[in-house]
N, C-alpha and C. Protein backbone atom coordinates (compact mmCIF):
# COMPACT_ATOMS: atom_id res chain seq x y z
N UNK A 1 -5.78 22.75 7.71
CA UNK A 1 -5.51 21.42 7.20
C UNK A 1 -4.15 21.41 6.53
N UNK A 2 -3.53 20.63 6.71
CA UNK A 2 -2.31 19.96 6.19
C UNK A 2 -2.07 19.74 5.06
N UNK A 3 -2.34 20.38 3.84
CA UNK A 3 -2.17 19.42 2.63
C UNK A 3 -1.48 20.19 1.64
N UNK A 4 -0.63 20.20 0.89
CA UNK A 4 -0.25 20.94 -0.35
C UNK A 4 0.38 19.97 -1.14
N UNK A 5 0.01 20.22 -2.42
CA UNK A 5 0.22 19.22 -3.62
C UNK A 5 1.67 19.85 -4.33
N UNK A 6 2.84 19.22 -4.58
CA UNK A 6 3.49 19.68 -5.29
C UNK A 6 4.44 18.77 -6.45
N UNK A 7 4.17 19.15 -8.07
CA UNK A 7 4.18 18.31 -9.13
C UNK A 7 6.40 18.35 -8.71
N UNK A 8 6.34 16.97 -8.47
CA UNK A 8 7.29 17.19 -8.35
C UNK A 8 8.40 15.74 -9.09
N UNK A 9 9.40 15.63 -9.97
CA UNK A 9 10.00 14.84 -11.11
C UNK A 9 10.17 12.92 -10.55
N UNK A 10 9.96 12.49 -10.74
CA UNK A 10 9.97 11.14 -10.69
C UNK A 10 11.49 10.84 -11.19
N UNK A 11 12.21 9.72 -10.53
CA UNK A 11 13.33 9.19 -11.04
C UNK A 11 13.36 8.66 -12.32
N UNK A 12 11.59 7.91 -11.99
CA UNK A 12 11.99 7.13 -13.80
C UNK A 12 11.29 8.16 -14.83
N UNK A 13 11.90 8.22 -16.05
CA UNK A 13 11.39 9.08 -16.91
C UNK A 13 9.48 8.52 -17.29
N UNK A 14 8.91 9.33 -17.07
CA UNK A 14 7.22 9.37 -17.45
C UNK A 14 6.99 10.99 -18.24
N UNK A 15 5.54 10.58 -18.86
CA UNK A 15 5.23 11.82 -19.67
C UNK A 15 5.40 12.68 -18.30
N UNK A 16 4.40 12.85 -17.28
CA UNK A 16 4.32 14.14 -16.86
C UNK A 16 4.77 13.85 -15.07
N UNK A 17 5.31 14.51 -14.40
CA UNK A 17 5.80 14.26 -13.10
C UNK A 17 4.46 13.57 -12.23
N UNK A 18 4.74 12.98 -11.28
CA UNK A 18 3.44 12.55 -10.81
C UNK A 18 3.22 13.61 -9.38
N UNK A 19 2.02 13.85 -9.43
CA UNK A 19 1.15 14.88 -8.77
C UNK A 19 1.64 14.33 -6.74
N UNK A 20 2.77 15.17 -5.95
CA UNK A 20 2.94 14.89 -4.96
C UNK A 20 2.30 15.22 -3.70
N UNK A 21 1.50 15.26 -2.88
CA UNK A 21 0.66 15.41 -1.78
C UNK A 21 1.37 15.38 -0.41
N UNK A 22 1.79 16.44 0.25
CA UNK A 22 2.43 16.47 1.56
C UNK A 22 1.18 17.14 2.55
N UNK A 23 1.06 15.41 3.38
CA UNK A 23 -0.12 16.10 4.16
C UNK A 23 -0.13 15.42 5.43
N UNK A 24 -1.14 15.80 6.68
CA UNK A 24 -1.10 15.16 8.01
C UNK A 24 -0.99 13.70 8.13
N UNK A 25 -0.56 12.70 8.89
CA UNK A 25 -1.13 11.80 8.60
C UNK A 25 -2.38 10.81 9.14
N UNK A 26 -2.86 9.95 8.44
CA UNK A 26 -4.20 9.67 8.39
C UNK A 26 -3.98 7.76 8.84
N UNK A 27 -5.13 7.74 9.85
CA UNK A 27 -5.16 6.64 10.28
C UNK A 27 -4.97 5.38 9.57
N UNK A 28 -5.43 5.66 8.34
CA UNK A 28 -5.36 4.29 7.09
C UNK A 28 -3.67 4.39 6.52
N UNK A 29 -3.16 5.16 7.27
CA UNK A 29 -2.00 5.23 6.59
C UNK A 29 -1.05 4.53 7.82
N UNK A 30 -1.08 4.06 8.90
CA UNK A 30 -0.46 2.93 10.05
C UNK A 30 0.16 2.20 9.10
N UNK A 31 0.07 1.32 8.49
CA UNK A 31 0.56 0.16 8.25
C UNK A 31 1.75 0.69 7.28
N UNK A 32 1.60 1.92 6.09
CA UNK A 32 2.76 2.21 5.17
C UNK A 32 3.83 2.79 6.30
N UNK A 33 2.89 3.58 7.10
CA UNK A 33 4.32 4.47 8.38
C UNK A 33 5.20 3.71 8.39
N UNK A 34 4.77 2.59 9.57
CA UNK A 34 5.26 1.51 9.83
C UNK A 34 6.25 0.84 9.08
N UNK A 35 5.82 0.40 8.21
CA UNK A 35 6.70 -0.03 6.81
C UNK A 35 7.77 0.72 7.08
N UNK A 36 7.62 1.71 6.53
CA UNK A 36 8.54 3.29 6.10
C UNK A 36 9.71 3.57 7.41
N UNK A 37 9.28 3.06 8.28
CA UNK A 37 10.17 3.07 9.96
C UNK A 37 11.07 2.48 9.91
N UNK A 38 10.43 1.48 9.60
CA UNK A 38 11.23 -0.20 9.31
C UNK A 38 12.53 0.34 8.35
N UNK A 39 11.78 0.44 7.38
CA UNK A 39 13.09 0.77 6.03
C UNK A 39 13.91 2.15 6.79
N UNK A 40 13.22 2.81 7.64
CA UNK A 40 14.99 3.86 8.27
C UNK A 40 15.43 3.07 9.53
N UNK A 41 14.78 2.13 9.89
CA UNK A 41 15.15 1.76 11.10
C UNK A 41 16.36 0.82 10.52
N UNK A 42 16.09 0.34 9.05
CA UNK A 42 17.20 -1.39 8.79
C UNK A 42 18.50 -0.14 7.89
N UNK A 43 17.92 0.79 7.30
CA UNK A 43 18.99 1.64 6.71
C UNK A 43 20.09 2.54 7.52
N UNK A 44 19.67 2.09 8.88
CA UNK A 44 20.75 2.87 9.85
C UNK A 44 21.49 1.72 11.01
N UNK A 45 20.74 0.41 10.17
CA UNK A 45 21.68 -0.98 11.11
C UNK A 45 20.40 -1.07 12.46
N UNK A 46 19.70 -0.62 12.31
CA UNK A 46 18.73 -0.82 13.76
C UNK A 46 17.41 -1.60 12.85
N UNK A 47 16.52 -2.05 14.23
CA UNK A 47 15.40 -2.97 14.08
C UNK A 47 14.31 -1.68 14.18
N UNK A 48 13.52 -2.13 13.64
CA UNK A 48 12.31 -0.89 14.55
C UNK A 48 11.41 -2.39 15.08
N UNK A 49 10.97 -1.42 16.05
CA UNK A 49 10.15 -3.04 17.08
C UNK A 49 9.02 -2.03 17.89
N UNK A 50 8.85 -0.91 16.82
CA UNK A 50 7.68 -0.31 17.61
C UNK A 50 5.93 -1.46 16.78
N UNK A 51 5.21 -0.87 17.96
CA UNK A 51 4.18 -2.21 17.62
C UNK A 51 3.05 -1.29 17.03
N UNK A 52 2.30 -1.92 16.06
CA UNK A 52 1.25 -1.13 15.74
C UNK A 52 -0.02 0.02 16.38
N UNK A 53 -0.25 -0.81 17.64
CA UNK A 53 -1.14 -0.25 18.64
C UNK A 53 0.07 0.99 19.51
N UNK A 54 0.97 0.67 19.56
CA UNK A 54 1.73 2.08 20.22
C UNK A 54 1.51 3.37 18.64
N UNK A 55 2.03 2.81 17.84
CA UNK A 55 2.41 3.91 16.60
C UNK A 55 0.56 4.60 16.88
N UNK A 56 -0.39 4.10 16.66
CA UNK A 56 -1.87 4.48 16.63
C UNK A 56 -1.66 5.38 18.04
N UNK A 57 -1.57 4.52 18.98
CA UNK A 57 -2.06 5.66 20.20
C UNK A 57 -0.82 6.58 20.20
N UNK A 58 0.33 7.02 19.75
CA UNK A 58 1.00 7.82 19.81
C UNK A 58 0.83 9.14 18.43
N UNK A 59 -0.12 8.82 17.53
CA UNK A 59 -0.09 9.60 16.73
C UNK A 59 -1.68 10.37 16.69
N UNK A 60 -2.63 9.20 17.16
CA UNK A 60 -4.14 9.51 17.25
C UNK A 60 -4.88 9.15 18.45
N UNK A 61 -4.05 8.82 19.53
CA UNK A 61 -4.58 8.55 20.77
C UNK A 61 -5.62 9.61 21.35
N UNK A 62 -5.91 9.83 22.91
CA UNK A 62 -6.38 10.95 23.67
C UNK A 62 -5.36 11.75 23.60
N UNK A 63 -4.06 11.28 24.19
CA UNK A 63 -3.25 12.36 24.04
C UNK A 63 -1.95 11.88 22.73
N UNK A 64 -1.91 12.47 22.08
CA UNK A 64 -0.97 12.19 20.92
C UNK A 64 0.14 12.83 21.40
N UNK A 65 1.14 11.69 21.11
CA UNK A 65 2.37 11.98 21.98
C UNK A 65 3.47 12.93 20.51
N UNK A 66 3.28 12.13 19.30
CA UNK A 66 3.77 12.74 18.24
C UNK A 66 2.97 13.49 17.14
N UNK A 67 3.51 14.11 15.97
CA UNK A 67 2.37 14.00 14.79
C UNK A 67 3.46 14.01 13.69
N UNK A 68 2.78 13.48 12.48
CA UNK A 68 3.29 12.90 11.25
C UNK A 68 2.91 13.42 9.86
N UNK A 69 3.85 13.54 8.81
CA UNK A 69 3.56 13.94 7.76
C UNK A 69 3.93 13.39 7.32
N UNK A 70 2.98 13.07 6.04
CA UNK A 70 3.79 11.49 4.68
C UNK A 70 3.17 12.53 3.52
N UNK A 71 4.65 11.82 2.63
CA UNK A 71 4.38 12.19 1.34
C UNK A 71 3.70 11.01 0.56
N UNK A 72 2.78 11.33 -0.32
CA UNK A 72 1.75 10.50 -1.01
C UNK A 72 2.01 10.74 -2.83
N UNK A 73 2.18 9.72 -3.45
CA UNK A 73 2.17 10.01 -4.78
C UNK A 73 1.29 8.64 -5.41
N UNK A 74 0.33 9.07 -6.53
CA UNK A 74 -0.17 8.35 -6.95
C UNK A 74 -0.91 7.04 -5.99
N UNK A 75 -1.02 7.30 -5.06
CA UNK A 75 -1.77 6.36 -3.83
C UNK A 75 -0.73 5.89 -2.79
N UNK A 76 0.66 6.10 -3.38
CA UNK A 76 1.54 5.70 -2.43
C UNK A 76 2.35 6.17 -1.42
N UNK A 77 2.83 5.92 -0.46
CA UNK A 77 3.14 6.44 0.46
C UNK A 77 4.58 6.82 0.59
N UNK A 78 5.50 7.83 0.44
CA UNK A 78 6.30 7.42 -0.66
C UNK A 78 7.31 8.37 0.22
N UNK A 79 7.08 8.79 2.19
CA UNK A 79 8.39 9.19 2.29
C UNK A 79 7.52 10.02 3.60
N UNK A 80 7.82 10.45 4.62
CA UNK A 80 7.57 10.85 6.13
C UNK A 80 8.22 11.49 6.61
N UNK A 81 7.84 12.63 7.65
CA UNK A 81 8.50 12.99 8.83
C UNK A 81 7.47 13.02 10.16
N UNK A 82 8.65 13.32 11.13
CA UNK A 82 7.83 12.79 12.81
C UNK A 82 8.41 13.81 13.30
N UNK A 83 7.37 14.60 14.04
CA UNK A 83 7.70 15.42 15.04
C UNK A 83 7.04 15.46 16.64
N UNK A 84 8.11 15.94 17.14
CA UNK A 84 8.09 15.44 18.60
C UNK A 84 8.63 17.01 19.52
N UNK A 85 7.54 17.37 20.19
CA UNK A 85 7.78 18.78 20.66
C UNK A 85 8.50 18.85 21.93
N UNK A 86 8.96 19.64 21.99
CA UNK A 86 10.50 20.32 22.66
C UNK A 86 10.57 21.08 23.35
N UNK A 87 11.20 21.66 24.79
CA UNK A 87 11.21 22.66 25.27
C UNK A 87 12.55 23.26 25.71
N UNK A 88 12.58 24.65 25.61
CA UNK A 88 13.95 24.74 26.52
C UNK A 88 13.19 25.74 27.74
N UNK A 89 13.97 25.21 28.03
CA UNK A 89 12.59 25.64 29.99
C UNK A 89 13.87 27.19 30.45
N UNK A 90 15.22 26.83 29.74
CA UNK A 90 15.74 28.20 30.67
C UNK A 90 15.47 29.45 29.44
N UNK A 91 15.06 29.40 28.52
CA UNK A 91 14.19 30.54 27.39
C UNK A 91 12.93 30.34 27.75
N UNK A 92 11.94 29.89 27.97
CA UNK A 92 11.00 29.27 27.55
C UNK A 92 10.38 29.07 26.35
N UNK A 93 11.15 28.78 25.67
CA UNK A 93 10.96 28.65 23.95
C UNK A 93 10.41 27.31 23.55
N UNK A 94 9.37 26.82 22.72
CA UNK A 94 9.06 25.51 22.54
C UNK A 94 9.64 25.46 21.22
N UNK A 95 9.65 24.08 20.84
CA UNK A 95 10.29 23.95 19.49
C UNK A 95 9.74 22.48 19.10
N UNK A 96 10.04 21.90 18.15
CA UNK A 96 10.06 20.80 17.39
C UNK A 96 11.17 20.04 17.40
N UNK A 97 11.33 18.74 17.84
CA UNK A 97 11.89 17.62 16.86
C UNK A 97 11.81 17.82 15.64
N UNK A 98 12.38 17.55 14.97
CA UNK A 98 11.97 16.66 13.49
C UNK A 98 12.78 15.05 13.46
N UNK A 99 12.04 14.28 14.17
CA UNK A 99 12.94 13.14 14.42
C UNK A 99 13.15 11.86 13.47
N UNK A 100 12.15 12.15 12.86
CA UNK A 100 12.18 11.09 11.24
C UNK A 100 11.95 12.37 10.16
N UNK A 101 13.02 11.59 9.43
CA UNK A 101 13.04 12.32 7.68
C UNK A 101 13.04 11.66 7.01
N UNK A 102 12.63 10.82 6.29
CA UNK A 102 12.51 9.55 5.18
C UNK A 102 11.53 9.37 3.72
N UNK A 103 12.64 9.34 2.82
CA UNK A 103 11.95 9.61 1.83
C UNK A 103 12.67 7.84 0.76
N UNK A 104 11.75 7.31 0.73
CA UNK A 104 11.96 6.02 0.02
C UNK A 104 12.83 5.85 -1.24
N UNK A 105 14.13 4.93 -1.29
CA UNK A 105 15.14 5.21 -1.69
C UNK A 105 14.67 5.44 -3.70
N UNK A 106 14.08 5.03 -4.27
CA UNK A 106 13.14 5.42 -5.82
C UNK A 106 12.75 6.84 -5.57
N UNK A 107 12.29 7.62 -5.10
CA UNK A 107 11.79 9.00 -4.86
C UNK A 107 12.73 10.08 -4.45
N UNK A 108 14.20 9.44 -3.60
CA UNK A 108 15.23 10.68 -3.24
C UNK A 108 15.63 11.49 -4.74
N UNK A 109 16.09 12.75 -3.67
CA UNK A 109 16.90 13.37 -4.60
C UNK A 109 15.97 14.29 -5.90
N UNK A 110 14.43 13.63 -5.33
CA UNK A 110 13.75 14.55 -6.51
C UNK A 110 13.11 15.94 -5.20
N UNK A 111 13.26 16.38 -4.18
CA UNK A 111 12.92 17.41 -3.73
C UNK A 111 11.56 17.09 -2.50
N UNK A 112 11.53 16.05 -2.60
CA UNK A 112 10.46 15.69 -1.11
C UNK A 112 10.84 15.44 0.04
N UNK A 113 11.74 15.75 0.34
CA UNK A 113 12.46 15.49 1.55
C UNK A 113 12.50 16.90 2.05
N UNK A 114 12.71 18.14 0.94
CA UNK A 114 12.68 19.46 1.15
C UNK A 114 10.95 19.97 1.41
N UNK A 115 10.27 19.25 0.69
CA UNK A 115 8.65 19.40 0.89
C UNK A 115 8.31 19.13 2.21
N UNK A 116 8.46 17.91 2.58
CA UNK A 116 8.60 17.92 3.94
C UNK A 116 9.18 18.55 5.27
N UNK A 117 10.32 18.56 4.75
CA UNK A 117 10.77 19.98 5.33
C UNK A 117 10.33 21.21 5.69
N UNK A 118 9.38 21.63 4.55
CA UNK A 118 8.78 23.18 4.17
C UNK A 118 7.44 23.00 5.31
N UNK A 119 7.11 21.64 5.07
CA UNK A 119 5.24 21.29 5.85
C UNK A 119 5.74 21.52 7.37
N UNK A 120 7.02 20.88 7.70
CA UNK A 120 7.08 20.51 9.36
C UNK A 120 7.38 21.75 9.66
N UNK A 121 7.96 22.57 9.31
CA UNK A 121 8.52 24.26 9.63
C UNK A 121 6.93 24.74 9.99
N UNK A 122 6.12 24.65 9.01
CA UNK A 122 5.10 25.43 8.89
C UNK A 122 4.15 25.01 10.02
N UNK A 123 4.09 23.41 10.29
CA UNK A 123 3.50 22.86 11.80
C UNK A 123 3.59 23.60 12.83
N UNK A 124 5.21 23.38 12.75
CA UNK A 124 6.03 23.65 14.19
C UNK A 124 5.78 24.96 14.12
N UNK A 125 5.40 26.06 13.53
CA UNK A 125 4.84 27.66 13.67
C UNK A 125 3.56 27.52 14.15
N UNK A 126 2.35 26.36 13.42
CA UNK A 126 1.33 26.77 13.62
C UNK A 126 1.04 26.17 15.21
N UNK A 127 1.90 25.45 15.38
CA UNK A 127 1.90 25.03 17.30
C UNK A 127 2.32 26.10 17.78
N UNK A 128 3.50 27.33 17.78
CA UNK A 128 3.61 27.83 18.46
C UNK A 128 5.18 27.54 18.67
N UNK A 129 6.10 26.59 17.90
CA UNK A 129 7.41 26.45 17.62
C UNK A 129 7.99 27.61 17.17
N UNK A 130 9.27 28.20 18.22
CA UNK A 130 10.15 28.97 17.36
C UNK A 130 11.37 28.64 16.67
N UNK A 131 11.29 27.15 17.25
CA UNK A 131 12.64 26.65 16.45
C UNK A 131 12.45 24.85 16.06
N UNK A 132 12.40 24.72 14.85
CA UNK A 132 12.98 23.24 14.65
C UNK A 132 14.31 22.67 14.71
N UNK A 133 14.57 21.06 15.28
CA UNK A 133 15.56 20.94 16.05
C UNK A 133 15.61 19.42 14.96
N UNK A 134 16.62 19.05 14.55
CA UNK A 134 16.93 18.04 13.99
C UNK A 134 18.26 17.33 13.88
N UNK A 135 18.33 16.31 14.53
CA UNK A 135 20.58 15.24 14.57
C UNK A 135 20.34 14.45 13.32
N UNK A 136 21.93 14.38 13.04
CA UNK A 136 22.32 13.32 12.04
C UNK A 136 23.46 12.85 12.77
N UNK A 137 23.81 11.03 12.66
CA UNK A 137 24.87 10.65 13.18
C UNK A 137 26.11 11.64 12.78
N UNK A 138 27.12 11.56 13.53
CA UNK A 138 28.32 12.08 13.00
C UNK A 138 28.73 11.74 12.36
N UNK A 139 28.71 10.85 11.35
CA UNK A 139 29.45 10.19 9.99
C UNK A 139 28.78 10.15 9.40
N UNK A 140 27.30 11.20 9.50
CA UNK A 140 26.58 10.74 8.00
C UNK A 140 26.81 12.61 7.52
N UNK A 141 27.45 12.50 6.68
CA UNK A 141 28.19 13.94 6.01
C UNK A 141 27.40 14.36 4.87
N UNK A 142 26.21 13.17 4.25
CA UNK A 142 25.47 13.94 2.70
C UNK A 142 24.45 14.23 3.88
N UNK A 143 23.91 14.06 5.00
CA UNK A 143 22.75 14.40 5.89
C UNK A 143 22.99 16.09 6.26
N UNK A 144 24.40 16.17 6.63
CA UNK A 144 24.91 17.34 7.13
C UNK A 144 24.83 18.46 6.49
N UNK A 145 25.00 18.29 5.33
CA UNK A 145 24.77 18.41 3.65
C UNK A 145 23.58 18.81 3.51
N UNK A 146 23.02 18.25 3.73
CA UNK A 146 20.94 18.46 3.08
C UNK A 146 20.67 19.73 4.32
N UNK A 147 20.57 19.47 5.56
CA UNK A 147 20.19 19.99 6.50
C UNK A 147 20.63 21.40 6.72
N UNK A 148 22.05 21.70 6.30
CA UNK A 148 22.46 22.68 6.40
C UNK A 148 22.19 23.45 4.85
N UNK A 149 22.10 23.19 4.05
CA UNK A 149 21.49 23.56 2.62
C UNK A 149 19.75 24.09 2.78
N UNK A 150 19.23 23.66 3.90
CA UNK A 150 17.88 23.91 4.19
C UNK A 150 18.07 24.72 5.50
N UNK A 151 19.21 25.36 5.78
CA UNK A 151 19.39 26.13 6.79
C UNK A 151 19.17 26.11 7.97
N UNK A 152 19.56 25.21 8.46
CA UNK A 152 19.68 24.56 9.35
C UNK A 152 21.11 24.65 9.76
N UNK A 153 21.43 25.16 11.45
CA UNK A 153 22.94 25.84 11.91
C UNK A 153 23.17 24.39 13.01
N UNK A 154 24.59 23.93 12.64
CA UNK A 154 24.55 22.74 13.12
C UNK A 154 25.52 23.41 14.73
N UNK A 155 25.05 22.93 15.33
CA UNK A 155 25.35 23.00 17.07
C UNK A 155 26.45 21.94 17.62
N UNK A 156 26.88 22.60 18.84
CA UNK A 156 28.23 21.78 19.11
C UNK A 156 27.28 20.38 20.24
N UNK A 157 28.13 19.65 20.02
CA UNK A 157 27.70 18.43 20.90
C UNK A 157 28.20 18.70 21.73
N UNK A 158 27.47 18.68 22.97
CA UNK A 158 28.04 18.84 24.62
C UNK A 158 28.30 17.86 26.07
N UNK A 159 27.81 16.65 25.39
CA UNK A 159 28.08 15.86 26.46
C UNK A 159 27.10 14.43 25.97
N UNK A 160 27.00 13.91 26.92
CA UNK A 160 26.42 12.18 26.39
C UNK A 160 24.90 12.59 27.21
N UNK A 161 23.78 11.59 26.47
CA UNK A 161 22.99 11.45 26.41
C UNK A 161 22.35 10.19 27.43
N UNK A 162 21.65 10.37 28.93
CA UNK A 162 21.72 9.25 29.08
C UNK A 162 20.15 9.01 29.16
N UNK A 163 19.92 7.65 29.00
CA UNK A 163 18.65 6.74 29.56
C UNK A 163 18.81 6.14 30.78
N UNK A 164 17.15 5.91 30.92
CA UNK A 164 16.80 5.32 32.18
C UNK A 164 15.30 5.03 31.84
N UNK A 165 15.46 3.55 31.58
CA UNK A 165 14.17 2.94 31.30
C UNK A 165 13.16 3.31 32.50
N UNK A 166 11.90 3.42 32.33
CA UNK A 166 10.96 3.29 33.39
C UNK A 166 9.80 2.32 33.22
N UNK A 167 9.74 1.03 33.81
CA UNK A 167 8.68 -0.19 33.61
C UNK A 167 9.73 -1.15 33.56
């Protein structure tokens, strides 16, 4: 099971830190994800326009296409990551995404973004990941910053990325 509690400092000053919970996530928890998408989706100039019934069958479907970890404080939902598994077929090495990192702008900077961090490493082992894999735009330089501080070796970009809708 997924869960470790860690007392970790609140921005606003209170007697005692409030008690933080980094754990799988749980079906009653759809609607904060969601939320929480939204707020990285409008903080990077994009819409999120994923629909409720996709986010459900992609996280708890027959076949779950992703899986999710939210940080929880005091009942709230207070910051996420999404991982999305990976292969490199000429190693045969599997690995992890970590394709959402989001920690709600009242809660940064106190160390849950690194909690999360610590949980998805530990996933991506207990699947059978030898490597977690995570981008930041090229102009976001405090991202570059965090990621590589959590050791993380940043890789050369090699060429463009393309799509091809299917439907």
């Amino acid at each position: 099971m997924l869960q470790t509690a860690h007392p970790i400092p609140h921005t606003v000053m209170t007697r005692r830190a409030p008690m933080v919970t980094i754990r799988a996530a749980r079906q009653g928890d759809l609607p904060d994800l969601r939320e929480m998408i939204a707020e990285l989706a409008a903080h990077h100039g994009d819409s999120a326009t994923v629909a409720p019934e996709n986010l459900e069958r992609d996280l708890f479907g027959q076949m779950p296409w992703i899986s999710a970890l939210v940080a929880e404080a005091g009942g709230e939902l207070i910051g996420y990551a999404i991982l999305v598994p990976l292969y490199r077929a000429q190693q045969g090495a599997r690995g992890m995404e970590l394709h959402h990192l989001y920690v709600r702008p009242a809660h940064r900077s106190t160390g849950i973004g690194r909690h999360l961090i610590g949980k998805a490493r530990e996933q991506a082992r207990i699947a059978g990941a030898t490597y977690l894999s995570v981008s930041a735009a090229t102009g976001n330089f405090k991202a570059h910053r965090f990621y590589e501080s959590e050791n993380f070796t940043a890789g050369p970009v090699t060429g463009m990325r393309y799509l091809q809708m299917l439907g």
